[in-house]
N, C-alpha and C. Protein backbone atom coordinates (compact mmCIF):
# COMPACT_ATOMS: atom_id res chain seq x y z
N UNK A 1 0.85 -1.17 0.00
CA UNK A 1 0.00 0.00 0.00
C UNK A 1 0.90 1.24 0.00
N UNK A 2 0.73 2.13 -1.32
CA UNK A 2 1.36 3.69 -1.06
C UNK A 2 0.47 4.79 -0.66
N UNK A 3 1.07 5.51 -0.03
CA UNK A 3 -0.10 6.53 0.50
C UNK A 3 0.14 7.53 -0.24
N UNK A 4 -0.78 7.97 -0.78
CA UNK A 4 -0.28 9.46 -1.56
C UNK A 4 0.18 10.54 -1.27
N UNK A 5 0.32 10.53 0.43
CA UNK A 5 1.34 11.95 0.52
C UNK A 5 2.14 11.51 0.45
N UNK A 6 2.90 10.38 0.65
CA UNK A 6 4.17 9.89 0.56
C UNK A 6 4.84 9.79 -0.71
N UNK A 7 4.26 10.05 -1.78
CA UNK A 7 4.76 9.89 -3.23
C UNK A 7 4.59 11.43 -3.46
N UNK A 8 5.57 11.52 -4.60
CA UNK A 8 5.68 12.62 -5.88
C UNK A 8 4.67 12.39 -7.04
N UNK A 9 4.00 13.43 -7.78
CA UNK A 9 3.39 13.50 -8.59
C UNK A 9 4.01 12.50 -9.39
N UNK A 10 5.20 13.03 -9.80
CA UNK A 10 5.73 12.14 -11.04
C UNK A 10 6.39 10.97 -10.94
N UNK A 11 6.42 10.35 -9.56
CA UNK A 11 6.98 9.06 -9.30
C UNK A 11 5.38 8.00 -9.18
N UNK A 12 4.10 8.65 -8.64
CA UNK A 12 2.75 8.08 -9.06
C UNK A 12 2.59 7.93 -10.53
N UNK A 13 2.93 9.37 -11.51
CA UNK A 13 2.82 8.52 -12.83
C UNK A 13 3.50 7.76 -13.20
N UNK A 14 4.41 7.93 -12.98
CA UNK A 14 5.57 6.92 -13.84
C UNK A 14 4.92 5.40 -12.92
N UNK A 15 4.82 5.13 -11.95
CA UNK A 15 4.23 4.02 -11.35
C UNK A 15 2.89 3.37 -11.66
N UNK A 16 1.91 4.28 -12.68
CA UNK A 16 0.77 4.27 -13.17
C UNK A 16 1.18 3.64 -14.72
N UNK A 17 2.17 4.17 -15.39
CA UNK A 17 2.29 4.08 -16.54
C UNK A 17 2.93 2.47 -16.57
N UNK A 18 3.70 2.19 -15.87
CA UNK A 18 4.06 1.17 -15.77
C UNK A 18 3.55 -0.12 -14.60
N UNK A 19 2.33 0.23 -14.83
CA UNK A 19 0.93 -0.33 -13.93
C UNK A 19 2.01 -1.11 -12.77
N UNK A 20 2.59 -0.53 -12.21
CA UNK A 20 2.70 -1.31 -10.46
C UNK A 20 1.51 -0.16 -9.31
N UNK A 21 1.05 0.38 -10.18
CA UNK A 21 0.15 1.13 -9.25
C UNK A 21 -1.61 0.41 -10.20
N UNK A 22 -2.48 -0.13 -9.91
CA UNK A 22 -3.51 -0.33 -10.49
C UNK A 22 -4.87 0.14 -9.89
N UNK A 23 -5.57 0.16 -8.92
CA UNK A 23 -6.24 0.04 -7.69
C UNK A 23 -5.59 1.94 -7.15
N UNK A 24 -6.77 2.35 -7.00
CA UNK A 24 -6.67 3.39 -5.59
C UNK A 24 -7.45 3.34 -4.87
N UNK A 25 -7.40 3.92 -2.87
CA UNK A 25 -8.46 3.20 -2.08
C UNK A 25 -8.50 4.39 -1.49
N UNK A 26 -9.52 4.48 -0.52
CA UNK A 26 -9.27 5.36 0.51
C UNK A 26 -9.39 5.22 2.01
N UNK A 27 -8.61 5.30 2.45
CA UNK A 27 -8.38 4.52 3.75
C UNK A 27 -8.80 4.58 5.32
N UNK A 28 -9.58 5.35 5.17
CA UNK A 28 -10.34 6.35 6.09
C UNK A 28 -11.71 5.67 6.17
N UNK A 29 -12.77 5.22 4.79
CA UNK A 29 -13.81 4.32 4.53
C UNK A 29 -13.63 2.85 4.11
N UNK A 30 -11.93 2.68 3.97
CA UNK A 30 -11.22 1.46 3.66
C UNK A 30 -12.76 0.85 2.03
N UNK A 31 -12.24 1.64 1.24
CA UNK A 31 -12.68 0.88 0.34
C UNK A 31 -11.72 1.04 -0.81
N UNK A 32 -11.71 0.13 -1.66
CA UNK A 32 -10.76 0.35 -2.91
C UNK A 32 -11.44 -0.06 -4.06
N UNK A 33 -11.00 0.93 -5.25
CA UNK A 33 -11.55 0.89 -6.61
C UNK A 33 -10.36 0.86 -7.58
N UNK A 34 -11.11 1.56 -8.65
CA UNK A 34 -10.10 1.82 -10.44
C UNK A 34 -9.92 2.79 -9.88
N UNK A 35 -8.47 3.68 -10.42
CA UNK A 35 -8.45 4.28 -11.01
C UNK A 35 -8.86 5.87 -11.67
N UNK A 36 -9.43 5.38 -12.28
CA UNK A 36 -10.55 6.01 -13.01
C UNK A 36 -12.05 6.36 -12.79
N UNK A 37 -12.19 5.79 -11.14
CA UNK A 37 -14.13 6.11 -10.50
C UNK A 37 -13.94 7.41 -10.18
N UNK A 38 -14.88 8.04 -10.74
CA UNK A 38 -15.24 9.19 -10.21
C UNK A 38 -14.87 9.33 -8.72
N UNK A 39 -15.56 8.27 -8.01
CA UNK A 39 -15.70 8.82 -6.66
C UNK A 39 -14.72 8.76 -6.24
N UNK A 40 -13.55 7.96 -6.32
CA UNK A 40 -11.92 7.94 -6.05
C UNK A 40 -11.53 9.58 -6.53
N UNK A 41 -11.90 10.01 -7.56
CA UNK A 41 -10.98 11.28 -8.37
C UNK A 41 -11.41 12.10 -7.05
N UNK A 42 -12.53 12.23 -6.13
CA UNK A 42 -13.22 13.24 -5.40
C UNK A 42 -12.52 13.68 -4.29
N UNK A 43 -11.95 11.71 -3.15
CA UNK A 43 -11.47 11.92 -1.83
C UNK A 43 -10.24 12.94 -2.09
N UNK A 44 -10.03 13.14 -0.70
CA UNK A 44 -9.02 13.88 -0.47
C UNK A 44 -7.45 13.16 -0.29
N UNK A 45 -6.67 14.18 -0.89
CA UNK A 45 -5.48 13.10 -0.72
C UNK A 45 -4.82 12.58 0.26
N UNK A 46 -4.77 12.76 1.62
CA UNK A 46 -4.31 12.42 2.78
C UNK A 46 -5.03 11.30 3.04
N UNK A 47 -6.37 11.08 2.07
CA UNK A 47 -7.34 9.70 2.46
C UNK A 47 -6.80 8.59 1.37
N UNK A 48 -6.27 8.99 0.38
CA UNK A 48 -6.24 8.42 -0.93
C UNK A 48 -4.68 7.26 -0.51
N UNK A 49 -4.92 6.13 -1.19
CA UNK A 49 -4.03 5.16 -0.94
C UNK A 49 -4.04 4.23 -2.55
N UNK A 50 -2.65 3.82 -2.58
CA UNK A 50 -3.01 2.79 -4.03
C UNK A 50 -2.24 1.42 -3.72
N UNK A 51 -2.72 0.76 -4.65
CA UNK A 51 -2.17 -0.79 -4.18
C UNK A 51 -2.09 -1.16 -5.34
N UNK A 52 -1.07 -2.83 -5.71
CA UNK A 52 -0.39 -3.26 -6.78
C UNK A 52 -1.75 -4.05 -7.46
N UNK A 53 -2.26 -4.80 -6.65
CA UNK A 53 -3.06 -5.61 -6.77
C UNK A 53 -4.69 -5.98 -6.39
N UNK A 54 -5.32 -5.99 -6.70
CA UNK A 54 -6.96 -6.21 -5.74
C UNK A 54 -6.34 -7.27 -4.96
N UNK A 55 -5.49 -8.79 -4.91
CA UNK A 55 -5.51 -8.99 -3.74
C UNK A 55 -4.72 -8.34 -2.70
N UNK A 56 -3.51 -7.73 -2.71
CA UNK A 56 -3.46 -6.51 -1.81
C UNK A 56 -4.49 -5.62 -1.38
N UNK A 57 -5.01 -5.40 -1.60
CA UNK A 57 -6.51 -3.84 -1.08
C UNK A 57 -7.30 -5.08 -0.24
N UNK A 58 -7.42 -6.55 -1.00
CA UNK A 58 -8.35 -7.47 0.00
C UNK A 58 -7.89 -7.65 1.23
N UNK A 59 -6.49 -7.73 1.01
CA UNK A 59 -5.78 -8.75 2.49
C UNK A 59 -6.01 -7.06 3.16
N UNK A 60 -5.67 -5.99 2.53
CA UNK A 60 -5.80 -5.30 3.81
C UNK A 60 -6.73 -4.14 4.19
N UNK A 61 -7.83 -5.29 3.91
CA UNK A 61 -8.88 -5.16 4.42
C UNK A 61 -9.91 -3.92 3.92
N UNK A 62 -10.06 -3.88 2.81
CA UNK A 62 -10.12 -3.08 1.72
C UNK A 62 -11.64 -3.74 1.45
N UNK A 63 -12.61 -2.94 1.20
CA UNK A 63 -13.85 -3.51 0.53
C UNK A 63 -13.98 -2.95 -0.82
N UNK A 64 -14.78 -3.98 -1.97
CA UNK A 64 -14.60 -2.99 -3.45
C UNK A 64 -15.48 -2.02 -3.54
N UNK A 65 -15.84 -1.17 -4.43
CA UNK A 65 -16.35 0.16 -4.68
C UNK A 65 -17.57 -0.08 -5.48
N UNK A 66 -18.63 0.42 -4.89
CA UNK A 66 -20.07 -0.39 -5.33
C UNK A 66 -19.98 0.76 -6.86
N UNK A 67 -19.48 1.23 -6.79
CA UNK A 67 -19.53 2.63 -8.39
C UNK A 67 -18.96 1.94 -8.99
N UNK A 68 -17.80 1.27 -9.15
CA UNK A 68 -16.94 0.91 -10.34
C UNK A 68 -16.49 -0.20 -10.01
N UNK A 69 -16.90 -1.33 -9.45
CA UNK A 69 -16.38 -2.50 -9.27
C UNK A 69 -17.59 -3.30 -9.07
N UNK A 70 -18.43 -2.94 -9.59
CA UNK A 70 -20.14 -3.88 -8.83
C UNK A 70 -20.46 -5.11 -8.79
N UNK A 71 -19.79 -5.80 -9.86
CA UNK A 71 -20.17 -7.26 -9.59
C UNK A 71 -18.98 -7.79 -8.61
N UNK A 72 -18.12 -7.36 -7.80
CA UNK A 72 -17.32 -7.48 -6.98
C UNK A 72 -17.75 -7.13 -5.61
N UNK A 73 -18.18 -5.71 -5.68
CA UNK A 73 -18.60 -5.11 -4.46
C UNK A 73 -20.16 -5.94 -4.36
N UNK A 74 -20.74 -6.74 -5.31
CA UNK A 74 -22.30 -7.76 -5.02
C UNK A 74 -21.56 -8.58 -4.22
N UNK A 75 -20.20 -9.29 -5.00
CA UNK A 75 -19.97 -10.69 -4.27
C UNK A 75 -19.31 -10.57 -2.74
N UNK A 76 -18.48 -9.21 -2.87
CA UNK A 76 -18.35 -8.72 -1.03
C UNK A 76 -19.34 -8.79 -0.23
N UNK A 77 -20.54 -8.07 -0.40
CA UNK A 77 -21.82 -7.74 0.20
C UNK A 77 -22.39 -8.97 0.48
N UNK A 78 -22.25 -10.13 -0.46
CA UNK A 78 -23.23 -11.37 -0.47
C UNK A 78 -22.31 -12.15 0.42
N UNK A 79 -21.44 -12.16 0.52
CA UNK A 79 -20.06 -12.90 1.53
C UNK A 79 -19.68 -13.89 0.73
N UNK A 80 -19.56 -13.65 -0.80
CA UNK A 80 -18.40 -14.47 -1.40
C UNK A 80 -17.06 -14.10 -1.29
N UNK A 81 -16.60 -13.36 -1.22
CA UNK A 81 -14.77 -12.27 -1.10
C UNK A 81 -14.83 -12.52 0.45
């Protein structure tokens, strides 16, 4: 897990571009999404966190993002994950 104050703008892209960054979460409501959800673009950055992998964001304890991950965030909710 990187936290985004702890990174540089341009050491997050370059880590984006070369997808070891995939997943951003926010760690405060511990949920994790894409990327690219709106509602991720919104939190604030001291909340904002990214991870390599969805099973990283799972093990730590990360729920998925009912906006942009839904048939994931169904099978969380239903207690398949």
């Amino acid at each position: 897990m990187i936290h985004h104050s702890e990174i540089s703008d341009s050491d997050l892209r370059s880590k984006i571009k070369r997808q070891e960054i995939r997943f951003g979460g926010n760690k405060k409501l511990q949920i994790y999404g894409l990327l690219n959800c709106k509602s991720g673009k919104r939190m604030k950055r001291e909340n904002r966190v990214f991870f390599s992998t969805e099973k990283e964001a799972v093990e730590s304890n990360f729920r998925p993002c009912g906006h942009c991950m839904k048939t994931e965030y169904k099978n969380w909710k239903n207690g398949l994950i």
